[in-house]
C-alpha atoms as a PDB file:
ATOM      1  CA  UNK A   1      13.170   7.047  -3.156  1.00  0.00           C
ATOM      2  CA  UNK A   2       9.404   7.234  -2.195  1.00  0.00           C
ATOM      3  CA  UNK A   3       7.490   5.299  -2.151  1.00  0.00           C
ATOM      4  CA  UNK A   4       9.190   1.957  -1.931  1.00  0.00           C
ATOM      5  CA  UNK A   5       8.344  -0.618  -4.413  1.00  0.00           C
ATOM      6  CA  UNK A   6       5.775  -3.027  -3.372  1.00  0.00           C
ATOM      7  CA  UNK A   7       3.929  -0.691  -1.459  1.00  0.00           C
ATOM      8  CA  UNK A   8       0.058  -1.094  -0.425  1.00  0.00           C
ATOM      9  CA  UNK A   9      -1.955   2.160   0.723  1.00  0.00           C
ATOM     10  CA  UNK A  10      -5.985   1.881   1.081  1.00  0.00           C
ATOM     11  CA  UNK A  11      -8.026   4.260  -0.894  1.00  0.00           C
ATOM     12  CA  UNK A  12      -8.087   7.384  -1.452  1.00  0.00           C
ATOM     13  CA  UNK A  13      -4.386   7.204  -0.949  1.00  0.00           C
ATOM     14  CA  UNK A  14      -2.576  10.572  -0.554  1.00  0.00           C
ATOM     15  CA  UNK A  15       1.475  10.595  -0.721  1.00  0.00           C
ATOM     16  CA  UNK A  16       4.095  11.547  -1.439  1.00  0.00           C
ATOM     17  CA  UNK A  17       6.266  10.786  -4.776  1.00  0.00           C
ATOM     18  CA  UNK A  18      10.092  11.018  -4.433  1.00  0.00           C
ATOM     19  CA  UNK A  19      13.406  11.064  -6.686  1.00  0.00           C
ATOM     20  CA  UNK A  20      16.475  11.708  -5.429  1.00  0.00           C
ATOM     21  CA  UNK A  21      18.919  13.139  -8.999  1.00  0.00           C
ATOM     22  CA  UNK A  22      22.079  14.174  -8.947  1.00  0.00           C
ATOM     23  CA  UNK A  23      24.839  14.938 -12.044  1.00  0.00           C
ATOM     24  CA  UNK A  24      28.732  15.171 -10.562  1.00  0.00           C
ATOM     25  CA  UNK A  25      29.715  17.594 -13.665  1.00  0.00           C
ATOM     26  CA  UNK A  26      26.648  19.801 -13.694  1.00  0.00           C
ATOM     27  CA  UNK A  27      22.696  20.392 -12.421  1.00  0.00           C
ATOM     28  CA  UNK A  28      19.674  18.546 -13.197  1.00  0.00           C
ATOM     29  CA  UNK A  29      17.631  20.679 -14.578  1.00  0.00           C
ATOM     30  CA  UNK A  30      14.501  18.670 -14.706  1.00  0.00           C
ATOM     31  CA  UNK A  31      12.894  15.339 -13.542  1.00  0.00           C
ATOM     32  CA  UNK A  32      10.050  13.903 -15.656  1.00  0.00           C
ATOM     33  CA  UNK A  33       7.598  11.262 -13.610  1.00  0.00           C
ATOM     34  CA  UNK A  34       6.147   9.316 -15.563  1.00  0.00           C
ATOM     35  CA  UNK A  35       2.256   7.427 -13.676  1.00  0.00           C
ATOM     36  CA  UNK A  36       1.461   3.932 -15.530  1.00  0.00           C
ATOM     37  CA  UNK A  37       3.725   4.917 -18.480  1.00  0.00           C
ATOM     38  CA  UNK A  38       2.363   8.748 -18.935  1.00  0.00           C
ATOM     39  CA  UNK A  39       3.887  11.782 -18.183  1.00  0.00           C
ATOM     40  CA  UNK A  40       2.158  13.287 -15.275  1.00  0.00           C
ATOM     41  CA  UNK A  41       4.663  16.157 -14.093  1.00  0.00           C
ATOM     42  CA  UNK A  42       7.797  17.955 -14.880  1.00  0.00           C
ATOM     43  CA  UNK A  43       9.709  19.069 -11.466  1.00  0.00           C
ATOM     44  CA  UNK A  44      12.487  21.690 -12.364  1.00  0.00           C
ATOM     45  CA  UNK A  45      14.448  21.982  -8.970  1.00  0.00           C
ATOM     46  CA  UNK A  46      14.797  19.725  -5.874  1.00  0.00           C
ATOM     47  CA  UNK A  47      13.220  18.554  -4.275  1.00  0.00           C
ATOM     48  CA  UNK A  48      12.186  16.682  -7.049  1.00  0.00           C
ATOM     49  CA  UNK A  49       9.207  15.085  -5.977  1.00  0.00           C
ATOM     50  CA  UNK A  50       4.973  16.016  -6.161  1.00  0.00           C
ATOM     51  CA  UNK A  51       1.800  14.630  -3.942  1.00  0.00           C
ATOM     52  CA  UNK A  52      -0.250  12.210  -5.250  1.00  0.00           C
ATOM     53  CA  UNK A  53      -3.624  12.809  -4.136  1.00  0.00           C
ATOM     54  CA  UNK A  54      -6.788  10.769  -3.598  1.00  0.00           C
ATOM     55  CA  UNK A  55      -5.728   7.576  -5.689  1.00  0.00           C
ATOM     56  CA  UNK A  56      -8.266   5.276  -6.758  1.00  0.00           C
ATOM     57  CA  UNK A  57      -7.983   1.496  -6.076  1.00  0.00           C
ATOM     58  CA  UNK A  58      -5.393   0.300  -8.828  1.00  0.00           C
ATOM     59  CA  UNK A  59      -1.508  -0.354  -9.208  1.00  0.00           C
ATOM     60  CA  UNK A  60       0.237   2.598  -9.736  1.00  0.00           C
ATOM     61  CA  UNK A  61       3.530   2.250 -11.860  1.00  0.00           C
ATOM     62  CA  UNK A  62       6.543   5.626 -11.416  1.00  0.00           C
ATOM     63  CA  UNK A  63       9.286   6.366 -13.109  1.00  0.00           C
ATOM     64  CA  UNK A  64      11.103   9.162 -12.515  1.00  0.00           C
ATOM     65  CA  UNK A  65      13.454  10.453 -15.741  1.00  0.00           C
ATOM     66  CA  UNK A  66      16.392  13.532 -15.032  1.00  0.00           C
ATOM     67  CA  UNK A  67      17.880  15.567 -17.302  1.00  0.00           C
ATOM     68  CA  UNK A  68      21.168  17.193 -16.860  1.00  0.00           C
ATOM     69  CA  UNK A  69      22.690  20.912 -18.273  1.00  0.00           C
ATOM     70  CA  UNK A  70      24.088  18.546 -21.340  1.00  0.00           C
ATOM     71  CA  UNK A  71      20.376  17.502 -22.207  1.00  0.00           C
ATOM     72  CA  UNK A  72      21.596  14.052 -20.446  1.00  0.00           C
ATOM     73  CA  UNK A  73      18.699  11.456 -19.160  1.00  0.00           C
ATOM     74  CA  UNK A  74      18.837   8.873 -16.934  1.00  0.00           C
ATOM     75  CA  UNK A  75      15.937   6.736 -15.952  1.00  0.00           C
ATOM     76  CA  UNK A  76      14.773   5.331 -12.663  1.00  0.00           C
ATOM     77  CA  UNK A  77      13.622   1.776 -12.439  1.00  0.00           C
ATOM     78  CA  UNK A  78       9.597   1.127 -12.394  1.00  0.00           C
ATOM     79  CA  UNK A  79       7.851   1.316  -8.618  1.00  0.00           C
ATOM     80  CA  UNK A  80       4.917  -0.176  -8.442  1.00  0.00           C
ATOM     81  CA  UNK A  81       2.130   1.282  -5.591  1.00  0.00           C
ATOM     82  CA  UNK A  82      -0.969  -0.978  -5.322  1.00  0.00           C
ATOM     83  CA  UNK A  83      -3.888   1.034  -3.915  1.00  0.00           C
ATOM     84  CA  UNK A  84      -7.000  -1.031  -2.565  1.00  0.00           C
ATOM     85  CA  UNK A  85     -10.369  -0.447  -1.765  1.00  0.00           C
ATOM     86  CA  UNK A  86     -10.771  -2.938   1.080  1.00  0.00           C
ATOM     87  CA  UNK A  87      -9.488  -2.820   4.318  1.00  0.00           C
ATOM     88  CA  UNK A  88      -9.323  -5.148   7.598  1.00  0.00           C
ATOM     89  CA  UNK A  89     -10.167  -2.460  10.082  1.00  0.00           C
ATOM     90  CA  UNK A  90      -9.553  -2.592  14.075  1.00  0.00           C
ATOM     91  CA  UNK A  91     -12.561  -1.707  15.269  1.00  0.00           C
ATOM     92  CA  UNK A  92     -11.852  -1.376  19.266  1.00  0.00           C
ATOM     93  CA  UNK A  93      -8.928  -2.073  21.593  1.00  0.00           C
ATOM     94  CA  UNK A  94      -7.292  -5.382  22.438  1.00  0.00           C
ATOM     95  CA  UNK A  95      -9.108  -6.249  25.411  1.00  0.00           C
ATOM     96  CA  UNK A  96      -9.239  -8.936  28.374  1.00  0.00           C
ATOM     97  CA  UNK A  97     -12.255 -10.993  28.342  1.00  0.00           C
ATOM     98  CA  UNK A  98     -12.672 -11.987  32.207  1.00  0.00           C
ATOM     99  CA  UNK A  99     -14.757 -14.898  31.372  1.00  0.00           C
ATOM    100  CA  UNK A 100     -12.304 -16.985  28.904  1.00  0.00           C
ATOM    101  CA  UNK A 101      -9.030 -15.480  30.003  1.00  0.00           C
ATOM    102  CA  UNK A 102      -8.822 -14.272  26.198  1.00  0.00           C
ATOM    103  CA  UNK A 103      -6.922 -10.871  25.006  1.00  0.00           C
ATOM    104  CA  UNK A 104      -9.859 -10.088  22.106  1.00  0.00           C
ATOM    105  CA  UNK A 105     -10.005  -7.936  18.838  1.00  0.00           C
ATOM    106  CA  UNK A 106     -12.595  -7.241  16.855  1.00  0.00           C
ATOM    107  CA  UNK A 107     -12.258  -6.008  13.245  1.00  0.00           C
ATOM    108  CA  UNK A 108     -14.497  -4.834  10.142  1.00  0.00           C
ATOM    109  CA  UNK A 109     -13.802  -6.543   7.049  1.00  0.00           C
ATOM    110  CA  UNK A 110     -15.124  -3.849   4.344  1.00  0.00           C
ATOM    111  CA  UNK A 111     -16.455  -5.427   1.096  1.00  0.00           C
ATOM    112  CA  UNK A 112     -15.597  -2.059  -1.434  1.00  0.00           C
ATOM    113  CA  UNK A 113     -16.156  -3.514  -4.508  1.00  0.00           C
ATOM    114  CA  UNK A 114     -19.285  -4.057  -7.047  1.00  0.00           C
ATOM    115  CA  UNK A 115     -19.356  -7.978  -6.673  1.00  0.00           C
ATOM    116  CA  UNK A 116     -20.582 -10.163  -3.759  1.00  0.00           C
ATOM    117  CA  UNK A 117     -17.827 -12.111  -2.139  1.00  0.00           C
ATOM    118  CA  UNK A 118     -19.493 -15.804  -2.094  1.00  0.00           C
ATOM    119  CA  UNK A 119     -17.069 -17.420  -0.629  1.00  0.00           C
ATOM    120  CA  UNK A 120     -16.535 -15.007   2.781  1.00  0.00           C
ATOM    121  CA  UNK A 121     -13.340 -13.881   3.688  1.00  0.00           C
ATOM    122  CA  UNK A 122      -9.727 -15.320   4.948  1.00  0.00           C
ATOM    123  CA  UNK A 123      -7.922 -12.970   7.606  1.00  0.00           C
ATOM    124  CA  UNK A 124      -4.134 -13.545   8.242  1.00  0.00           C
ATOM    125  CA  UNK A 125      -3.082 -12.644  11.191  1.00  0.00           C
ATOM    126  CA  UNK A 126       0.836 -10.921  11.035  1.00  0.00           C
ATOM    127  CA  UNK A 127       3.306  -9.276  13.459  1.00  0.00           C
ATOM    128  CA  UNK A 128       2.636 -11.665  16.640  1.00  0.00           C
ATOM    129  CA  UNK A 129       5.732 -11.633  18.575  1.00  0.00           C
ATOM    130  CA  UNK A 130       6.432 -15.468  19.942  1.00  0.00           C
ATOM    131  CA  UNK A 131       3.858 -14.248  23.519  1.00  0.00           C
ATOM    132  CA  UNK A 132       0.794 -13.867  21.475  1.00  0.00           C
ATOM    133  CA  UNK A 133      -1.209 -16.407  19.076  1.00  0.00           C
ATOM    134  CA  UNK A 134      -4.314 -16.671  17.663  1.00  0.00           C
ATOM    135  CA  UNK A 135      -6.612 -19.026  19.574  1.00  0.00           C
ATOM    136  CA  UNK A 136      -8.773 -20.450  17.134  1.00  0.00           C
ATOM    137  CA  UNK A 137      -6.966 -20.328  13.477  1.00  0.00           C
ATOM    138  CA  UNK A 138      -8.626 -22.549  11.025  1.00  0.00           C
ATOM    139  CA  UNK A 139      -5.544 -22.559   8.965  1.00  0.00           C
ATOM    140  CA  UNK A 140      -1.981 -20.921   7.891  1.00  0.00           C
ATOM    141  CA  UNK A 141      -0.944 -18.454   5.170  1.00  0.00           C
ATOM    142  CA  UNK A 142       2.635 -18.545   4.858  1.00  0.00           C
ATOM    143  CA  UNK A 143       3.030 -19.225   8.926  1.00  0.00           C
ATOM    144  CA  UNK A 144       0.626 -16.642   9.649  1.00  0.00           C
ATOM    145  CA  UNK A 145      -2.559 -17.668  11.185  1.00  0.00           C
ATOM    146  CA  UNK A 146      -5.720 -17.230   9.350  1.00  0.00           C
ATOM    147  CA  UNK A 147      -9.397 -17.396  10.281  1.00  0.00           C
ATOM    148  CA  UNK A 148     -12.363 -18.437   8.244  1.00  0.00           C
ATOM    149  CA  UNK A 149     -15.577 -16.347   7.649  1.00  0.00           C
ATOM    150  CA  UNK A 150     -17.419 -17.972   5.127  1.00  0.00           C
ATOM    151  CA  UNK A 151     -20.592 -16.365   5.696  1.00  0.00           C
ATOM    152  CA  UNK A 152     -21.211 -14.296   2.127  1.00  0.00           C
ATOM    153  CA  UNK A 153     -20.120 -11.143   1.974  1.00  0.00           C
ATOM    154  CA  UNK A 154     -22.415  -8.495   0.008  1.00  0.00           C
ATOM    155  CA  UNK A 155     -20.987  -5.297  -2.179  1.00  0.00           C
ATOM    156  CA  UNK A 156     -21.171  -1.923  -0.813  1.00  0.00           C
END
């Protein structure tokens, strides 16, 4: 149930893991999660779920497996949680500039990793509703705008 497949969190990533088991003839007496194909817990009563706590940058694959009063399994299908190091971060509000008539952002593009990024960095911009666009795009991602930095980008 939790959390939903495809999921991105930034790191260190605490939440919540979720199965929802049920047996019409009987109990479950156990779920099994299973973290990148290893057994990480054993929950014996619902809520059948555990916290996940201060993930490290990497994809995260559950599966959750319940077993019923007849020694029954059944087995969840594989979510996969991708935690990253680097984030686009607003750094300040949206504000009017009064000398360009401009609604402005700034962000902070964090470089987290060990290697220098040579190239710079692409940002999409998502979630404009049809009032809003981005001034000064220097190109498209899928319909969303993007901007350019291509100033090198050092390692932490």
């Amino acid at each position: 149930m939790s959390p939903a497949d495809g999921s991105t969190l930034v790191s260190p990533a605490t939440f919540s893991v979720i199965a929802s088991a049920s047996d019409p003839d009987g109990t479950v007496t156990n779920v099994q999660f299973l973290v990148n194909s290893a057994i990480f817990t054993n929950v014996a009563q619902a809520p059948f779920d555990f916290i996940m706590s201060n993930a490290a940058p990497g994809t995260y694959q559950f599966r959750a497996i319940a077993t019923d009063d007849f020694g029954r399994t059944a087995t969840s299908a594989v979510v996969s949680v991708e935690v990253i190091a680097n984030a686009v971060v607003a750094t300040g509000p949206i504000v009017l500039n009064r000398q360009n008539g401009l609604f402005e952002q700034f962000v902070t593009v964090s470089n987290l990793t060990m290697e220098l990024w040579p190239n710079g960095v692409w940002l999409s911009v998502y979630n404009l509703d049809s009032t809003n666009i981005v001034w000064n795009p220097t190109g498209t991602n899928n319909g969303a705008p993007c901007l350019d930095k291509l100033d090198p980008l050092p390692a932490r």
